[in-house]
C-alpha atoms as a PDB file:
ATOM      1  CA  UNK A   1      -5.912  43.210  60.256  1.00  0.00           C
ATOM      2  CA  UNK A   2      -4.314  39.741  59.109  1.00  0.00           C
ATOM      3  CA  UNK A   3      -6.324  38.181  62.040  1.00  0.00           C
ATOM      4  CA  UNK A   4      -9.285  39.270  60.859  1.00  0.00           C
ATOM      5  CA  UNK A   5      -8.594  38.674  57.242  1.00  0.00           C
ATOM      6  CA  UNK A   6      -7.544  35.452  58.101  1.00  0.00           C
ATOM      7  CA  UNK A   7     -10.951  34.796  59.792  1.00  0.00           C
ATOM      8  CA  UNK A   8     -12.574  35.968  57.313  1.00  0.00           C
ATOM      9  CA  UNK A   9     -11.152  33.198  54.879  1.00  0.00           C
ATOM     10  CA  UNK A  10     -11.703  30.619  57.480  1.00  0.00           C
ATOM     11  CA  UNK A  11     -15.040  31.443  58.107  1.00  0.00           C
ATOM     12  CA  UNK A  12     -15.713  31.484  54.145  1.00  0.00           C
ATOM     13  CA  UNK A  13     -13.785  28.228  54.202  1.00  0.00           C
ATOM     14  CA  UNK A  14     -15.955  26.657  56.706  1.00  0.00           C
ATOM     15  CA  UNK A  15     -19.436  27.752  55.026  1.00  0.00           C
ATOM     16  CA  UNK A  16     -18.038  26.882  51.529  1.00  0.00           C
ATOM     17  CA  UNK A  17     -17.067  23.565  53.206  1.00  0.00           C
ATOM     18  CA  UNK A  18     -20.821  22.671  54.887  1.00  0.00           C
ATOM     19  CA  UNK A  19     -22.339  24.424  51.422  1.00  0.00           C
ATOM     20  CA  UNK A  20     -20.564  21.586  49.398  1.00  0.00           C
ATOM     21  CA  UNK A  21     -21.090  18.829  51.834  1.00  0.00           C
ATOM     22  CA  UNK A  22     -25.011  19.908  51.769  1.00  0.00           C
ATOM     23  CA  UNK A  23     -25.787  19.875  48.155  1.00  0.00           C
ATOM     24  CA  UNK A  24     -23.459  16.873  47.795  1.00  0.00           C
ATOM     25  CA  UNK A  25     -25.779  15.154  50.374  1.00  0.00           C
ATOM     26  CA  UNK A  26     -28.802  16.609  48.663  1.00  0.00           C
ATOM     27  CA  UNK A  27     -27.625  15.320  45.062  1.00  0.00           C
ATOM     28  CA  UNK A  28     -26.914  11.663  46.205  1.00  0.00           C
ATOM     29  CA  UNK A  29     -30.413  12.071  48.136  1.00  0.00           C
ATOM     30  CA  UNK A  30     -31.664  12.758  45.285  1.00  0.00           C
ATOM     31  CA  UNK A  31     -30.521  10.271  43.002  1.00  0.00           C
ATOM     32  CA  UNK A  32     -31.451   7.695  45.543  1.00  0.00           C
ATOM     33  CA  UNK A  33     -35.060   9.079  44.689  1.00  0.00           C
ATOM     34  CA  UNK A  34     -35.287   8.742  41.328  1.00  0.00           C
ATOM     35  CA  UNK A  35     -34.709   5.313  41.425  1.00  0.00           C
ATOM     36  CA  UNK A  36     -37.680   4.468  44.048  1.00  0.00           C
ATOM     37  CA  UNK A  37     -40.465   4.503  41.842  1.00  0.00           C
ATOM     38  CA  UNK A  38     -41.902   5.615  38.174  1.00  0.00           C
ATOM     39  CA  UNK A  39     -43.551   8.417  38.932  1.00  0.00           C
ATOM     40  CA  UNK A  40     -39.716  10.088  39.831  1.00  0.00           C
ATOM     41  CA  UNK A  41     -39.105   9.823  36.217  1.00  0.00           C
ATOM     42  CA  UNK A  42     -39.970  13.238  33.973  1.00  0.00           C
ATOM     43  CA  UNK A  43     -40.371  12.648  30.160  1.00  0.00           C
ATOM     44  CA  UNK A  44     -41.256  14.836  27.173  1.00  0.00           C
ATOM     45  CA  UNK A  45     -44.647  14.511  26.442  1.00  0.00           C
ATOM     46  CA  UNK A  46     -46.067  14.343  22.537  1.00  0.00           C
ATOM     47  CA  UNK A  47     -46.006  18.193  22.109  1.00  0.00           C
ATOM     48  CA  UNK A  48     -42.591  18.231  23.387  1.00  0.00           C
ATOM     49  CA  UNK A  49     -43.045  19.938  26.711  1.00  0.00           C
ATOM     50  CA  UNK A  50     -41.648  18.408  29.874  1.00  0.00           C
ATOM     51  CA  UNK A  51     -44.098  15.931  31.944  1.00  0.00           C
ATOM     52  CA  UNK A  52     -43.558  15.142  35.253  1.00  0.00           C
ATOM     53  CA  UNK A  53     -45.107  11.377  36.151  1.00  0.00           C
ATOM     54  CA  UNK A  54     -45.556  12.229  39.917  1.00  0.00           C
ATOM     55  CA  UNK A  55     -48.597  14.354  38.379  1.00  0.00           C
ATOM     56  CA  UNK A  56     -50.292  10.454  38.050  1.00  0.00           C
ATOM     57  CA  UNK A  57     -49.555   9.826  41.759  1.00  0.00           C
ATOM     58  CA  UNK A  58     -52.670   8.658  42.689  1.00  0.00           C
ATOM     59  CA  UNK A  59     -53.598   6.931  39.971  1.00  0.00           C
ATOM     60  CA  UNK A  60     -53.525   3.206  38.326  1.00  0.00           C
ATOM     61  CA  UNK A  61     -51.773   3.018  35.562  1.00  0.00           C
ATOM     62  CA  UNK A  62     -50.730   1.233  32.260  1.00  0.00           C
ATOM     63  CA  UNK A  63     -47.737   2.106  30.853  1.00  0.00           C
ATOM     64  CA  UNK A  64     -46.847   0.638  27.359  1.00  0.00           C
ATOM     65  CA  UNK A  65     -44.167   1.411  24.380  1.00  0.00           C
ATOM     66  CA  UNK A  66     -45.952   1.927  21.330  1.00  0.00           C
ATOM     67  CA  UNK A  67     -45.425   1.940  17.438  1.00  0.00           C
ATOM     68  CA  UNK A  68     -47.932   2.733  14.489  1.00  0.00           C
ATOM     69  CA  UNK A  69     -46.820   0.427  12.212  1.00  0.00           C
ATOM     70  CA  UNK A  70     -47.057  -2.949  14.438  1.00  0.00           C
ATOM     71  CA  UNK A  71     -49.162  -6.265  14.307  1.00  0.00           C
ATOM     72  CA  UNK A  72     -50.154  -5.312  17.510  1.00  0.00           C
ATOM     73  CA  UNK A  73     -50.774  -1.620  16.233  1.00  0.00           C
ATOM     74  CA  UNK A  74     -54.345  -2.357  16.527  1.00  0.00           C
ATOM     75  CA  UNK A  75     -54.182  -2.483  20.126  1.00  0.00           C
ATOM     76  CA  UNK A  76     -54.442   1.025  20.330  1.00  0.00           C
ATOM     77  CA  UNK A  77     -58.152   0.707  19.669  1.00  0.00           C
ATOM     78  CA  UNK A  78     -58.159  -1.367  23.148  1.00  0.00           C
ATOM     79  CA  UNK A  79     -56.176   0.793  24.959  1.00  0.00           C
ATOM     80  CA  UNK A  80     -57.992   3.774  24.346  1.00  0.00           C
ATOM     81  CA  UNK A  81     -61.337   1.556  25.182  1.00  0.00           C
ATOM     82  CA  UNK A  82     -59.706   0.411  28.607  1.00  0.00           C
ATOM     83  CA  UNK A  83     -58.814   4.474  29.289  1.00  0.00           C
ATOM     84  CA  UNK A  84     -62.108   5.728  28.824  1.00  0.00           C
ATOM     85  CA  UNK A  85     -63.980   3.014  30.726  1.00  0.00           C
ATOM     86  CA  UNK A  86     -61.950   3.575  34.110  1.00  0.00           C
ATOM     87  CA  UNK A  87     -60.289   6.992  33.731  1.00  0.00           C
ATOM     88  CA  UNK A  88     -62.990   8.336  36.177  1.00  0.00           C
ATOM     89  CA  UNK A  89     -62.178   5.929  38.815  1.00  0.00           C
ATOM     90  CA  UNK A  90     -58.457   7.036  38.727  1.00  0.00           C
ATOM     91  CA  UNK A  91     -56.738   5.298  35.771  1.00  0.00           C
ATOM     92  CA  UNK A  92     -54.352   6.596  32.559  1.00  0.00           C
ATOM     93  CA  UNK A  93     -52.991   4.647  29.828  1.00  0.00           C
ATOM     94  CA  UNK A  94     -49.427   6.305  29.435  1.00  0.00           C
ATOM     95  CA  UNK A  95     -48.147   5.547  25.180  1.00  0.00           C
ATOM     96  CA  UNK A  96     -44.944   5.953  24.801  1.00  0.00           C
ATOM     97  CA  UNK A  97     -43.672   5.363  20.928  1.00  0.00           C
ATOM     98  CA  UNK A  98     -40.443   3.607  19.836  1.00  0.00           C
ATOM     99  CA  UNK A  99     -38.685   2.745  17.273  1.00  0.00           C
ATOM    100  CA  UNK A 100     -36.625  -0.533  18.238  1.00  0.00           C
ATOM    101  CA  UNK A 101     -38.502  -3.237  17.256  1.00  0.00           C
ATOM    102  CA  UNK A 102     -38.495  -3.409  13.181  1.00  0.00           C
ATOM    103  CA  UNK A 103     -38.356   0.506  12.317  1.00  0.00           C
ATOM    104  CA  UNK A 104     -42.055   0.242  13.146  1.00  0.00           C
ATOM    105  CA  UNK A 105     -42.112   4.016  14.770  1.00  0.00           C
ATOM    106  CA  UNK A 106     -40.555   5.514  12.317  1.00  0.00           C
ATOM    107  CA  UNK A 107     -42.645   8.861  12.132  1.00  0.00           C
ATOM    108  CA  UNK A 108     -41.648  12.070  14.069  1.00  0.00           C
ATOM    109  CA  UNK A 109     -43.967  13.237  17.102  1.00  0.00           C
ATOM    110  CA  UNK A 110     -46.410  14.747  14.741  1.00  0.00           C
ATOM    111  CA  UNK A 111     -47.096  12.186  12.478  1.00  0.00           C
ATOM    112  CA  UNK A 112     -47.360   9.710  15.455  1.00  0.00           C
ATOM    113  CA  UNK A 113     -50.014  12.148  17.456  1.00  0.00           C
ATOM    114  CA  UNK A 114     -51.639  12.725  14.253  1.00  0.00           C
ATOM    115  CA  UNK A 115     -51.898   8.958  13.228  1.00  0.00           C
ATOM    116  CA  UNK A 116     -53.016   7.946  16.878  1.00  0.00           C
ATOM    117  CA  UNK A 117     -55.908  10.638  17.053  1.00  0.00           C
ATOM    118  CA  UNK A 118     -56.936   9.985  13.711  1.00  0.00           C
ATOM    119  CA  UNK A 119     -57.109   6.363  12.695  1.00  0.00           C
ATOM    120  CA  UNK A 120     -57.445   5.361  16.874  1.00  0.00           C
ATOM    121  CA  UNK A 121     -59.265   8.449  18.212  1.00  0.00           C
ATOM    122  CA  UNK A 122     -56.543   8.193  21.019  1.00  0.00           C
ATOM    123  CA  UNK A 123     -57.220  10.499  23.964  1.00  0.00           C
ATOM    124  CA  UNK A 124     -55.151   9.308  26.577  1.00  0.00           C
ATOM    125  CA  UNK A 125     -51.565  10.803  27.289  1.00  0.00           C
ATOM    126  CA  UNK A 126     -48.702   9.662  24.568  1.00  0.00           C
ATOM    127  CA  UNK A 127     -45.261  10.999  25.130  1.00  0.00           C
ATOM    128  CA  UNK A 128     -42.327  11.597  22.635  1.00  0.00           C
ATOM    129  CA  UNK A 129     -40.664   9.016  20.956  1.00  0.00           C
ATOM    130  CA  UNK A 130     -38.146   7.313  22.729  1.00  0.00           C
ATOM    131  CA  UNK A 131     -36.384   3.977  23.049  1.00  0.00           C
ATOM    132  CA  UNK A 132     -36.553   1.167  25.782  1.00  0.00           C
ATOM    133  CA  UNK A 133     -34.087  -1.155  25.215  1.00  0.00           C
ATOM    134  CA  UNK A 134     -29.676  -1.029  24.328  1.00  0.00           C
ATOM    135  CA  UNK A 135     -27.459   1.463  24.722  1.00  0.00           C
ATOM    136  CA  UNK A 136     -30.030   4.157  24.533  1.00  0.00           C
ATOM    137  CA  UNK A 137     -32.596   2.965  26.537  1.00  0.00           C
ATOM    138  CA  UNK A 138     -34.538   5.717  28.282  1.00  0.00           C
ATOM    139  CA  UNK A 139     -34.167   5.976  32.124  1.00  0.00           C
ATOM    140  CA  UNK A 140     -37.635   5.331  32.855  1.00  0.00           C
ATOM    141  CA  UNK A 141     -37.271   2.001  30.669  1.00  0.00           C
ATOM    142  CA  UNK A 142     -34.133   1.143  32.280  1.00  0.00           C
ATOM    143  CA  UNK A 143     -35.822   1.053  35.693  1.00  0.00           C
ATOM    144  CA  UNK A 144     -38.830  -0.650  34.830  1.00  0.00           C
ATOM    145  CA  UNK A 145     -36.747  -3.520  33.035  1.00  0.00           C
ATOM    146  CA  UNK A 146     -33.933  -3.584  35.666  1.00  0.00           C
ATOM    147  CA  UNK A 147     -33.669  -6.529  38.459  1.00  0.00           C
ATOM    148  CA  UNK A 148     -32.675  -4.229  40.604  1.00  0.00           C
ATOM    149  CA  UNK A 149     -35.417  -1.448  40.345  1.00  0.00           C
ATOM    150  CA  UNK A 150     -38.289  -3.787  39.398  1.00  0.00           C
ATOM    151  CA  UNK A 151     -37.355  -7.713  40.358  1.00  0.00           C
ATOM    152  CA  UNK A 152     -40.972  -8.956  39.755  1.00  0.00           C
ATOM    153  CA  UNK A 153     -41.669  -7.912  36.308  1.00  0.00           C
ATOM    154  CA  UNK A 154     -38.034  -7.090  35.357  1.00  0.00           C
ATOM    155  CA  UNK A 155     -36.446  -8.360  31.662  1.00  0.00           C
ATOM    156  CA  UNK A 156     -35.671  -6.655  28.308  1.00  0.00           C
ATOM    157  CA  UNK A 157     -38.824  -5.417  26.589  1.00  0.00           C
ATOM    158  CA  UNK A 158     -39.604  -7.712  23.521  1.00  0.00           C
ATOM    159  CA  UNK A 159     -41.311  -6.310  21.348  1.00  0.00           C
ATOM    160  CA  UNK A 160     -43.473  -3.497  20.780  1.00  0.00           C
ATOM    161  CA  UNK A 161     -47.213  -2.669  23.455  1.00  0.00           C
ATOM    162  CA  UNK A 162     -45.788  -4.344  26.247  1.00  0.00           C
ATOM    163  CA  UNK A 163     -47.500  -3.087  29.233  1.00  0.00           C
ATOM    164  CA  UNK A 164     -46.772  -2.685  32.998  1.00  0.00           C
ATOM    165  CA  UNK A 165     -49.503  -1.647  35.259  1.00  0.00           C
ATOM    166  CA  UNK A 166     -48.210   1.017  38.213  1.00  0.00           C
ATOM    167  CA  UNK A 167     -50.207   1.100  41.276  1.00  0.00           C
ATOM    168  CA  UNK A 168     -51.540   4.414  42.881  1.00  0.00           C
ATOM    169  CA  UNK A 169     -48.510   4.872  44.432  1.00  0.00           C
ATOM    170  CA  UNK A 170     -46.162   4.391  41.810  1.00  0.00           C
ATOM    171  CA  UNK A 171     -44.906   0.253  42.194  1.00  0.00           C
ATOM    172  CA  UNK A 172     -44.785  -1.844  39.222  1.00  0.00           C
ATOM    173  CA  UNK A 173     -47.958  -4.731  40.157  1.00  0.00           C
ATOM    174  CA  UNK A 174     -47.833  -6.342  37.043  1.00  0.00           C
ATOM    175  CA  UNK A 175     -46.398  -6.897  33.310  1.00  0.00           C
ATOM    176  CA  UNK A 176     -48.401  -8.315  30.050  1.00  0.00           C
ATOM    177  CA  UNK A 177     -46.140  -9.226  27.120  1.00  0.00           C
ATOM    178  CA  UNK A 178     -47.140  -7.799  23.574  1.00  0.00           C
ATOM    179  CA  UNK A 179     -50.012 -10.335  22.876  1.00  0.00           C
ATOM    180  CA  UNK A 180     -52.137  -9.654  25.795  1.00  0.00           C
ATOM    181  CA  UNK A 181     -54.576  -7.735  24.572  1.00  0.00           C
ATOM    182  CA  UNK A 182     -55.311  -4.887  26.825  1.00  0.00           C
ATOM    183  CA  UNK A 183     -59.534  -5.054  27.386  1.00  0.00           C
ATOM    184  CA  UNK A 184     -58.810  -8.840  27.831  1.00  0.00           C
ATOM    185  CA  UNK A 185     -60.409 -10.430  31.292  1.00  0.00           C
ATOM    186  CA  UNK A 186     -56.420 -10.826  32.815  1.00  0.00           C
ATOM    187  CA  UNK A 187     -55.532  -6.994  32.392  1.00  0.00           C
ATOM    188  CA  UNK A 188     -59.130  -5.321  33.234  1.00  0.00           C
ATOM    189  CA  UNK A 189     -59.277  -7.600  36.268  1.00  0.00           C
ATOM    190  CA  UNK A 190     -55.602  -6.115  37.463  1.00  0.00           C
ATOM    191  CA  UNK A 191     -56.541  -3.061  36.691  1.00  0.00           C
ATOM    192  CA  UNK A 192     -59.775  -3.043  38.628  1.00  0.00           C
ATOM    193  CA  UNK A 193     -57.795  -5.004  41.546  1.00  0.00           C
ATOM    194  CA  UNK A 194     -55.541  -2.007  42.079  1.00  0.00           C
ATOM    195  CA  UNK A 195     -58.398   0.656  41.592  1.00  0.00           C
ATOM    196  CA  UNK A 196     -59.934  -1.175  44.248  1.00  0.00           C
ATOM    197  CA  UNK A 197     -56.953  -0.638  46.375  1.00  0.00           C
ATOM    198  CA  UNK A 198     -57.495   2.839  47.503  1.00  0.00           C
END
């Protein structure tokens, strides 16, 4: 009887032992994986409900940190022009708001969805406010500006609508500071590059 129980504990042991070592693989796996390209990350989109980028894979796209109350604000009338023109050939805009650069995102998810749709007719997908550079700095903004993650196009985010354009398969291609407006000749011509690139 103290055989058996004591194979029984062994056995349990053993299994307890390969169960650990499994998921501990798995885990470090997985971590490995979010770091490989953006669409790993997931974010909370504008309604608050969980978003998972790998649902772009496939796609071209432009991913830029927004804020309403900007000099560059305005750009939201390009970006939205730039969606609709090649969103049937397999490209999103992806907004994503913040508040680091002069206060200029101060609203709360409402107020921003409301003031996009509104004043900018925006259509294409905005996410919840988050923020992209210091201590705070969202994972997904950590990996685009990181030399490690992204040594092309890597560097802190200066200001507010800097954009990065993602290939199909989820690699940074390219990154446009805040002026470069994004219907001008140098971003359409990337963007029409990569949706080439099938």
């Amino acid at each position: 009887m103290k055989m058996a129980t004591f194979g029984c504990a062994l056995l349990l042991a053993a299994v307890g032992s390969v169960f650990f070592y499994h998921h501990h693989v798995q885990d470090k796996v997985e971590a490995a994986e979010t770091t490989k390209s953006v669409l790993d990350f997931t974010m909370r989109d504008i309604d608050g409900k969980d978003a998972k980028l790998k649902q772009y894979k496939g796609k071209v796209l432009l991913v830029v940190n927004v804020a309403s109350k900007c000099g560059y604000t305005p750009q939201y009338e390009a970006l939205q022009a730039v969606y609709a023109k090649y969103k049937d050939q397999g490209f999103a805009t992806l907004g994503f708001p913040a508040n680091n650069f002069g206060s200029q995102e101060p609203g709360t998810e409402t107020e921003i969805k409301e003031f996009c749709t509104s004043k900018y007719h925006v259509t294409f997908p905005m996410f919840a406010k988050i923020s992209v550079k210091g201590d705070d700095q969202d994972p997904l903004y950590k990996f685009l500006t990181s030399k490690e993650a992204d040594p092309d196009f890597a560097g802190d985010i200066k200001w507010n609508f800097t954009k990065f354009l993602v290939d199909r398969s989820g690699k940074v291609v390219a990154r446009f500071e805040p002026k470069v407006i994004p219907d001008s000749p140098e971003v359409t011509a990337a963007i029409e590059k990569y949706l080439a690139a099938k």
